[in-house]
Protein backbone atom coordinates (compact mmCIF):
# COMPACT_ATOMS: atom_id res chain seq x y z
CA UNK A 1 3.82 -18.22 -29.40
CA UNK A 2 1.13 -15.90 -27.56
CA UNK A 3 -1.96 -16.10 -27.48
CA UNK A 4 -3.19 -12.86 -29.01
CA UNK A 5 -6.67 -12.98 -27.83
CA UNK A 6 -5.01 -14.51 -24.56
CA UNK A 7 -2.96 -11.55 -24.53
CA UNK A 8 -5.77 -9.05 -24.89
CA UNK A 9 -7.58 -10.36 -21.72
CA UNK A 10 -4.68 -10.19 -19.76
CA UNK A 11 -3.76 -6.53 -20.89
CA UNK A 12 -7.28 -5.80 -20.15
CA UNK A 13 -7.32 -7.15 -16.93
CA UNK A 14 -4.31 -5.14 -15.74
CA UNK A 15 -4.69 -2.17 -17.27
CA UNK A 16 -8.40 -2.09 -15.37
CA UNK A 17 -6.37 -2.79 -12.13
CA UNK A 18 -3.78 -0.07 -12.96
CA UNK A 19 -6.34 2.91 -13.70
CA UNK A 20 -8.50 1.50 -10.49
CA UNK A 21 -5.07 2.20 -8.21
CA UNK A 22 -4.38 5.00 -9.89
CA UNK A 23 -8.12 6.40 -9.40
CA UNK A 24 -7.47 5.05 -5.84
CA UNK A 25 -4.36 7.01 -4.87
CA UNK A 26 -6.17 10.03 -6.61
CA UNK A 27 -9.13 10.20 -4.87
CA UNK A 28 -7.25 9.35 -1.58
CA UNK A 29 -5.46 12.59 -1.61
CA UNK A 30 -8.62 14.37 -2.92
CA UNK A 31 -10.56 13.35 0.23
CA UNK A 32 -7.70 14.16 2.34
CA UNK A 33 -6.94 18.17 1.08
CA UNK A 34 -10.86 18.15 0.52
CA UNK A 35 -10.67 17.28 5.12
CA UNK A 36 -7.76 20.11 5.74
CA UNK A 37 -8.77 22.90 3.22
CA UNK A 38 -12.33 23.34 4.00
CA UNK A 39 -11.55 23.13 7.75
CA UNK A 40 -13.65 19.93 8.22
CA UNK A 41 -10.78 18.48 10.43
CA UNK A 42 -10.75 21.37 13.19
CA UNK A 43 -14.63 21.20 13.26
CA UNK A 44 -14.38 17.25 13.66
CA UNK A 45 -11.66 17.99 16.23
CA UNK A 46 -13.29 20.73 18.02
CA UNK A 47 -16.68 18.65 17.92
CA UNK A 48 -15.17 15.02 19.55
CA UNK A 49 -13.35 17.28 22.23
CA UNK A 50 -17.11 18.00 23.07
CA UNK A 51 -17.71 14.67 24.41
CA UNK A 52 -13.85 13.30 25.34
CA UNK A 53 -10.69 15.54 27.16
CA UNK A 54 -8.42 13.30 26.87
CA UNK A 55 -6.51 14.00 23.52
CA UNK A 56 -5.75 10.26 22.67
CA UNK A 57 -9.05 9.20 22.94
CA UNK A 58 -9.65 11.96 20.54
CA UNK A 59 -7.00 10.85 18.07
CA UNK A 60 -8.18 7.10 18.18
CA UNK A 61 -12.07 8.97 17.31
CA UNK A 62 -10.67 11.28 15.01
CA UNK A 63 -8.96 8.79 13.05
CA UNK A 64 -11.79 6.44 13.21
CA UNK A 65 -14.22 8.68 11.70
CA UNK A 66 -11.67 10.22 8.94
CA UNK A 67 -10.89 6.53 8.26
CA UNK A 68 -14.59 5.13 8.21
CA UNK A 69 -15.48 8.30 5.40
CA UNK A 70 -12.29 7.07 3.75
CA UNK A 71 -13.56 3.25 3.24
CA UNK A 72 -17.18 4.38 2.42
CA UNK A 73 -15.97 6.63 -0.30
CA UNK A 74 -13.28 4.60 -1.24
CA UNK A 75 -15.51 1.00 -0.83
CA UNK A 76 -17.11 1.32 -4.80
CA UNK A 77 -13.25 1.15 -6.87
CA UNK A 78 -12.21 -1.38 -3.83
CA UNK A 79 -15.49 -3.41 -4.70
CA UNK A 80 -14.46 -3.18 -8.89
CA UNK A 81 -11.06 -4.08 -8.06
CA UNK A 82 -11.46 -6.78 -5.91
CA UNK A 83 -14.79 -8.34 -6.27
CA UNK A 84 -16.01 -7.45 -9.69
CA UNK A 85 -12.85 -7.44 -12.03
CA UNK A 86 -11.55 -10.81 -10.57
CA UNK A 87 -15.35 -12.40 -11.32
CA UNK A 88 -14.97 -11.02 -14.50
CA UNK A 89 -11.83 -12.62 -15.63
CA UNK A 90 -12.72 -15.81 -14.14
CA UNK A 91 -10.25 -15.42 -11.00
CA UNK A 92 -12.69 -15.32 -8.00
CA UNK A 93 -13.97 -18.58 -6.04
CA UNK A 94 -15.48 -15.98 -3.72
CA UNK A 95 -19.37 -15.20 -3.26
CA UNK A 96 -19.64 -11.48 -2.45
CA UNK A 97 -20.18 -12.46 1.41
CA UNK A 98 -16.85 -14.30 1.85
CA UNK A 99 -15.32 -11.65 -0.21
CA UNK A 100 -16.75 -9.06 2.44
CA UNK A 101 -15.95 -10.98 5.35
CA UNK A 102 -12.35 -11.67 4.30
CA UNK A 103 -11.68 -7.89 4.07
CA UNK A 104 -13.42 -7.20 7.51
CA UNK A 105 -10.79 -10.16 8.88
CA UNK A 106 -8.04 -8.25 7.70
CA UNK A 107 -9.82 -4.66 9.34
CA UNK A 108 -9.44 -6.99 12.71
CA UNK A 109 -6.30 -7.48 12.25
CA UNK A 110 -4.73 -4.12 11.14
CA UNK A 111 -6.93 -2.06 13.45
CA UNK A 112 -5.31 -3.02 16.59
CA UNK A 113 -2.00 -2.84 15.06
CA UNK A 114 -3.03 0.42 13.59
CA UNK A 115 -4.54 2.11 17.00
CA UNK A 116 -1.26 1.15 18.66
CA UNK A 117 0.89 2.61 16.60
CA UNK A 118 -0.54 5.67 16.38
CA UNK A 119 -0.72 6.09 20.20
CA UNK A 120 3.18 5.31 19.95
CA UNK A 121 3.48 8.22 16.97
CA UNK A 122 1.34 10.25 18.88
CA UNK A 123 2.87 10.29 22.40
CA UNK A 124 6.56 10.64 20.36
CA UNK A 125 5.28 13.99 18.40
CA UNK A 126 4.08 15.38 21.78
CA UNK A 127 6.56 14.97 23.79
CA UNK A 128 10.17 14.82 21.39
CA UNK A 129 8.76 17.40 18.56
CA UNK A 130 12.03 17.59 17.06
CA UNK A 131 13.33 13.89 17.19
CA UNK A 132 10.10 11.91 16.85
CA UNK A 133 10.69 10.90 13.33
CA UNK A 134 13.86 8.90 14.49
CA UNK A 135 12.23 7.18 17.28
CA UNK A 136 9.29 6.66 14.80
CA UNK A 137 11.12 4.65 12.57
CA UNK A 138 12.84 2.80 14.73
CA UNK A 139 9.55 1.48 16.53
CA UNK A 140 8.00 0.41 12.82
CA UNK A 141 10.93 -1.14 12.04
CA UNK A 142 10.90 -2.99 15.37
CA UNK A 143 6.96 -4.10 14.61
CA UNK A 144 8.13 -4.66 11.18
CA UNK A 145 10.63 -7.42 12.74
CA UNK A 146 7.68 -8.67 14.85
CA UNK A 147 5.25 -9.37 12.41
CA UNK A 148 7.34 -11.07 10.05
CA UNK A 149 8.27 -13.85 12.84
CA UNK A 150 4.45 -13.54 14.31
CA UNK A 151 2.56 -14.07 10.76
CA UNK A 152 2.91 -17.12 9.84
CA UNK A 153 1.68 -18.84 13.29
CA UNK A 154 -0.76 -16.23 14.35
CA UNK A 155 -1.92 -14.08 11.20
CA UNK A 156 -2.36 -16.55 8.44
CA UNK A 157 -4.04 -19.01 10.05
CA UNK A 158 -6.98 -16.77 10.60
CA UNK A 159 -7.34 -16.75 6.77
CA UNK A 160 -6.07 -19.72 5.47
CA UNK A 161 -5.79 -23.18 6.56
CA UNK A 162 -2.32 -24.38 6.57
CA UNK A 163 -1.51 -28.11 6.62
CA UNK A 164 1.43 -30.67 6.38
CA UNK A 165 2.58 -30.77 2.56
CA UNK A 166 0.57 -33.91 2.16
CA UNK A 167 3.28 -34.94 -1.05
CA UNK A 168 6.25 -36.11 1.69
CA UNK A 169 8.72 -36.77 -1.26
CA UNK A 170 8.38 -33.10 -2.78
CA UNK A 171 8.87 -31.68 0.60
CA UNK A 172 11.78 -33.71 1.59
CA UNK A 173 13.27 -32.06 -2.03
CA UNK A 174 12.51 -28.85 -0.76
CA UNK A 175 14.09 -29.41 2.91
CA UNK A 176 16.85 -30.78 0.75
CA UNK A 177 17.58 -28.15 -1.90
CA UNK A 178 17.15 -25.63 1.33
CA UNK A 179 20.07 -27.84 3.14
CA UNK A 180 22.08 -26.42 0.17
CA UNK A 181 22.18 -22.68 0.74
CA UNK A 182 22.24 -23.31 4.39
CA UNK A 183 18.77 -22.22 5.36
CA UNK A 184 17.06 -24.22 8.19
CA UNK A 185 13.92 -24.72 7.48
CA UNK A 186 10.83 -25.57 9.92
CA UNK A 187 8.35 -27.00 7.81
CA UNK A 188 6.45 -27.48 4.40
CA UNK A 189 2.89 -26.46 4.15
CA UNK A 190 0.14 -26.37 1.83
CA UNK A 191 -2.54 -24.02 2.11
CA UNK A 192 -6.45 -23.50 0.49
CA UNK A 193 -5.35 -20.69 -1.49
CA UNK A 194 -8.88 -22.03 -3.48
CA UNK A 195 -11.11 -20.80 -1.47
CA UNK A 196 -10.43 -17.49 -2.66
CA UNK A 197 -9.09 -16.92 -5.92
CA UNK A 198 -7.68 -19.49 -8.95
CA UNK A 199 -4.18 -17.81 -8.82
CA UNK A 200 -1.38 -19.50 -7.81
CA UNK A 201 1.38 -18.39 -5.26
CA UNK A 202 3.94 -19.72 -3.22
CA UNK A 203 6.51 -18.11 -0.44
CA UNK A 204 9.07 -18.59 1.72
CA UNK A 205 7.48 -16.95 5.63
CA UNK A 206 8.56 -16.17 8.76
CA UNK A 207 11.74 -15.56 10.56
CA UNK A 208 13.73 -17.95 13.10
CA UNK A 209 11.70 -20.71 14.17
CA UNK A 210 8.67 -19.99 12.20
CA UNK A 211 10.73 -19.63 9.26
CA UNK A 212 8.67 -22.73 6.31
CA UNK A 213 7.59 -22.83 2.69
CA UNK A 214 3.94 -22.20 1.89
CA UNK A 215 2.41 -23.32 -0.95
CA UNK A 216 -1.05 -22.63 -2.48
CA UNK A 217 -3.02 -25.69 -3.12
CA UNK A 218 -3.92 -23.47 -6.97
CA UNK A 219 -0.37 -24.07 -7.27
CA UNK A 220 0.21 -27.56 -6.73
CA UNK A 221 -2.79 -28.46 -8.99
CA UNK A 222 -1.37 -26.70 -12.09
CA UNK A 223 2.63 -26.99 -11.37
CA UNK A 224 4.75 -30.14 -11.99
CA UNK A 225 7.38 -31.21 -9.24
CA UNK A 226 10.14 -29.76 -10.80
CA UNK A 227 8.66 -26.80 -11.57
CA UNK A 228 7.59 -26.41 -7.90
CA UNK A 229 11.10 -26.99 -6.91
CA UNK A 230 12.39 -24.23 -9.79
CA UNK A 231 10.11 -21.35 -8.26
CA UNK A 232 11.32 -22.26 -5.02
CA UNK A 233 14.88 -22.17 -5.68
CA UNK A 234 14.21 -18.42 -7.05
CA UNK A 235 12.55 -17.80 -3.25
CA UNK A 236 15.99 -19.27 -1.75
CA UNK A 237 18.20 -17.12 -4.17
CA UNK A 238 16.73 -14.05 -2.06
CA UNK A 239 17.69 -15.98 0.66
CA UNK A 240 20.73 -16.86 -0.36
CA UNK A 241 21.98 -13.16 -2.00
CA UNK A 242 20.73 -11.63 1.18
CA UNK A 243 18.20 -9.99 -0.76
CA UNK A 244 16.39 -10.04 2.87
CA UNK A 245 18.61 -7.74 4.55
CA UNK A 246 19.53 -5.79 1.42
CA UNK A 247 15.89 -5.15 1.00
CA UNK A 248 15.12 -4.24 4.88
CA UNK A 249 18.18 -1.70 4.49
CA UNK A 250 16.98 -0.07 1.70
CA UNK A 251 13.81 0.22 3.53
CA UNK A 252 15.01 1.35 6.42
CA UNK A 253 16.78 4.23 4.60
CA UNK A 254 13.44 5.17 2.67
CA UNK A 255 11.77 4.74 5.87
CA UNK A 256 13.70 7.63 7.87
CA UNK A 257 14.45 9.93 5.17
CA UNK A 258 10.65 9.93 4.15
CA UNK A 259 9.73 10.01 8.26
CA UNK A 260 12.80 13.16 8.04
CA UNK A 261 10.94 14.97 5.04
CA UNK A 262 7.16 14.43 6.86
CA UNK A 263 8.71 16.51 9.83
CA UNK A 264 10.17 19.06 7.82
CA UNK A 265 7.68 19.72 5.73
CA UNK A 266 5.02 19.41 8.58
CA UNK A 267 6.37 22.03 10.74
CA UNK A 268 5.71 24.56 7.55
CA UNK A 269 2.51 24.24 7.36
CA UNK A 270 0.91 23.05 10.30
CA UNK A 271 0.65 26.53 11.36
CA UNK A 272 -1.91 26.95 8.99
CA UNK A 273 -4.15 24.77 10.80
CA UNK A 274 -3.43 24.43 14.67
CA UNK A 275 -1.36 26.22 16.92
CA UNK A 276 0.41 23.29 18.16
CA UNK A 277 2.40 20.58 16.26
CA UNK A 278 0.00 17.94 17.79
CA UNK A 279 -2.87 19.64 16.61
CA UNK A 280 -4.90 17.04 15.73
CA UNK A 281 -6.66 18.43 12.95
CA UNK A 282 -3.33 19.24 11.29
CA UNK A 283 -2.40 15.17 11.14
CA UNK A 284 -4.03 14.76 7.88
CA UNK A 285 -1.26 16.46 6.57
CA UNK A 286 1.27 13.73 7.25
CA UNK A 287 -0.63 11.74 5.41
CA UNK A 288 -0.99 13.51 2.02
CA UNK A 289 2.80 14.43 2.45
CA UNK A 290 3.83 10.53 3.16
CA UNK A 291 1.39 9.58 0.34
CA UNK A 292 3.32 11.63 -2.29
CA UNK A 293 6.63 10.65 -1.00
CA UNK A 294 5.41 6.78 -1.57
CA UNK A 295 4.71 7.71 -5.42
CA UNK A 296 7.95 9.45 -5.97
CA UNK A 297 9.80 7.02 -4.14
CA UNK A 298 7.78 3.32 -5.10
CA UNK A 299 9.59 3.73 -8.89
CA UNK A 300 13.24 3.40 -7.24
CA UNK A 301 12.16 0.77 -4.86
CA UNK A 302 10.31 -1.22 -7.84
CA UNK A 303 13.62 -0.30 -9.59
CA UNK A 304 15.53 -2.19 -7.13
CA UNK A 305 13.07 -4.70 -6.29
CA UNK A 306 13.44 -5.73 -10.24
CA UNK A 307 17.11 -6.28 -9.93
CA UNK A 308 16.90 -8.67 -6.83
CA UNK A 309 14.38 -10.16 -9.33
CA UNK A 310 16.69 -10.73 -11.79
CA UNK A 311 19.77 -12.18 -9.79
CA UNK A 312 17.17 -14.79 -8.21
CA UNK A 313 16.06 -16.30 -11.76
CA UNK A 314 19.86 -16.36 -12.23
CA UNK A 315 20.19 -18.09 -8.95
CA UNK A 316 16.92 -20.36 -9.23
CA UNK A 317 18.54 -22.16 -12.70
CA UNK A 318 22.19 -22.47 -10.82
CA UNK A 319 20.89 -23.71 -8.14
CA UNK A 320 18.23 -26.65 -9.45
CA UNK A 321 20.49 -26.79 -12.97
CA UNK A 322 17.07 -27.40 -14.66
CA UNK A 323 16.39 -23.82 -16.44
CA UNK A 324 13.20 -24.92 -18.94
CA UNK A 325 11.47 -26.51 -15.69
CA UNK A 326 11.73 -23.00 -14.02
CA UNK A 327 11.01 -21.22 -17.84
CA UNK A 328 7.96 -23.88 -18.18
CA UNK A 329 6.97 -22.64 -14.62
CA UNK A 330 7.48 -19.17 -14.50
CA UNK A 331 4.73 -19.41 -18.06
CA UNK A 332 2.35 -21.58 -16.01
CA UNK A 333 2.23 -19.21 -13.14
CA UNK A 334 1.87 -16.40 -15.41
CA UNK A 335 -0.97 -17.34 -17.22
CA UNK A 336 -2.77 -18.75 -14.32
CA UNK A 337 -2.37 -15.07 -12.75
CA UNK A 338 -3.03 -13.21 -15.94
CA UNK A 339 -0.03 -11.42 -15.91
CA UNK A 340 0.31 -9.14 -18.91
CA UNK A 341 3.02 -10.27 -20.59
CA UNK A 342 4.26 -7.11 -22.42
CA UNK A 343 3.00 -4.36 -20.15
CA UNK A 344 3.92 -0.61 -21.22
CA UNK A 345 7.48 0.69 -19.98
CA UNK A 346 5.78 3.63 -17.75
CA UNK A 347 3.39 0.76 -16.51
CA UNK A 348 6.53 -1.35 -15.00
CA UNK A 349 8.17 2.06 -14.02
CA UNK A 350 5.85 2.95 -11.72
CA UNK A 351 3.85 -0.35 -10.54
CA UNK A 352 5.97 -3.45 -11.42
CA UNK A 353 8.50 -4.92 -8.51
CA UNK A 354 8.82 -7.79 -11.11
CA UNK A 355 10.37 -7.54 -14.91
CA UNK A 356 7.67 -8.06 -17.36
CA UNK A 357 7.51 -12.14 -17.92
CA UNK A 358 8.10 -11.99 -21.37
CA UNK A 359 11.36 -10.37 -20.95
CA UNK A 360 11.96 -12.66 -17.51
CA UNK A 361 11.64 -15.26 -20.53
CA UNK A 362 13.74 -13.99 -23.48
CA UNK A 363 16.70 -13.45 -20.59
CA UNK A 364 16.57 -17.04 -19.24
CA UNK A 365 16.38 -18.79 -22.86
CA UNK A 366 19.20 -16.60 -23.80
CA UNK A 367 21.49 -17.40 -20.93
């Protein structure tokens, strides 16, 4: 039976984080028409091509300074969100320094990536105005490929520290049960998940030869071995169902076709603005135009995403034949996360990749 005071603080808790994105997106695209309508972007254009000619360096500048206005105004709902709300409900091991310094680690690391790829979109809009989009999406999906093999031995590490599963007879059951659905499998790890937050998490990373099982140390502490091995063997049913590829696919399709409508829709009105397509000042405009084609399109993918999520659980008790060790888990992990358990049906329409867990429940006790 729930907890119905339990239940209240984890409504609360995501209901707070649901307005906060929503306020998030909102003020997002505010800032953004607020940049093109008032002609603040070919005045901040106009002014950096003052100082620089060339018209990347201007872009990387532009993009800086539209991006640094964007954090400062956006910094006080990232700080309730992140910081604040997480204290609150007793999820944060963080002091409001490491909490800082964690999100300017990630800045390092997405900046770069960032810069470059916009130097690649750039240089494709200038010089293949009708085709870019294509090439566009083929590069992302390329990085895409990249960073999925690259993470794990070069990204995480710079936020976690990842060790040897020091319990050798739970990972020789996960090398095991991943024998089974043919995946080969690198390594087990552990990782301080702790030194952040008191949620727990778990994940299958990498591709190829940097392809292992990660496992938060918050995880470990709460879950009991077959439990572990339960949640895991939903991670291999996406292996296994080729959820993977399905999944890229179906990005890769939302990918161009959004890239596709950006150009069309672009070449309307950047008139308005510039007299070129590559007027820099009229780039903003990709951005409010890809931002509303995420919100119309992030219910199908969720949609989609909820299905896979489905098919796994199935997968997860067929697999490990042990279905109230992956129910018992499933709960644990839920109420160590402060998932809502009930959330309203326009909630998981528009923000939930994962069925409500009290319905994920009722499905696997009544298989």
């Amino acid at each position: 039976m729930v907890n119905p005071q339990k239940s209240s603080k984890e409504k609360e808790y995501n209901r707070k984080k649901i307005i906060v994105s929503i306020m998030e997106m909102v003020v997002g695209l505010l800032f953004l028409l607020l940049v093109v309508l008032t002609g603040f972007s070919t005045i901040l254009e106009n002014w950096i091509r003052s100082y620089l000619n060339n018209s990347y360096l201007v872009l990387v500048a532009f993009t800086a300074i539209i991006g640094l206005m964007d954090m400062i105004i956006m910094f006080p709902l990232s700080w309730y969100s992140g910081y604040h709300l997480e204290h609150k409900f007793e999820l944060s091991n963080q002091s409001f320094g490491q909490w800082l310094w964690e999100k300017t680690k990630g800045m390092f690391v997405s900046i770069p990536i960032g810069v470059i790829l916009l130097l690649i979109f750039y240089y494709l809009l200038r010089n293949y105005e009708t085709y870019w989009w294509v090439i566009m999406g083929t590069v992302m999906l390329l990085f895409s490929v990249i960073l999925a093999r690259l993470a794990p031995v070069l990204i995480f590490p710079l936020f976690y520290d990842f060790e040897k599963l020091e319990n050798e007879e739970l990972a020789q059951k996960v090398k095991t049960m991943c024998e089974k659905v043919g995946m080969d499998l690198k390594g087990v790890f552990q990782f301080n998940l702790s030194k952040n937050t008191k949620k727990g998490n778990a994940a299958f990373t990498g591709l190829g030869k940097s392809r292992r099982v990660i496992l938060g140390d918050t995880m470990l502490e709460k879950l009991e071995e077959e439990e572990i091995l339960s949640v895991l063997a939903h991670e291999l049913g996406h292996y296994k169902l080729k959820h993977l590829w399905k999944g890229m696919t179906f990005s890769i399709v939302t990918t161009y076709t959004g890239l596709f409508l950006v150009s069309l829709l672009y070449n309307q009105f950047y008139p308005l603005i510039g007299e070129y397509q590559y007027t820099i000042a009229a780039l903003p405009l990709m951005a409010i135009i890809l931002s509303l084609y995420s919100f119309i399109t992030s219910p199908i993918s969720n949609a989609y995403s909820r299905k896979n999520e489905r098919e796994a659980d199935d997968f997860a008790v067929e697999l490990t034949g042990n279905k109230q060790a992956f129910i018992s888990g499933l709960e644990k992990l839920s109420k160590q996360n402060l998932s809502d358990p009930d959330p309203h049906p326009v909630a998981v329409f528009f923000y939930y990749s994962h069925p409500p867990i009290k319905k994920r429940l009722a499905r696997l006790e009544n298989k």
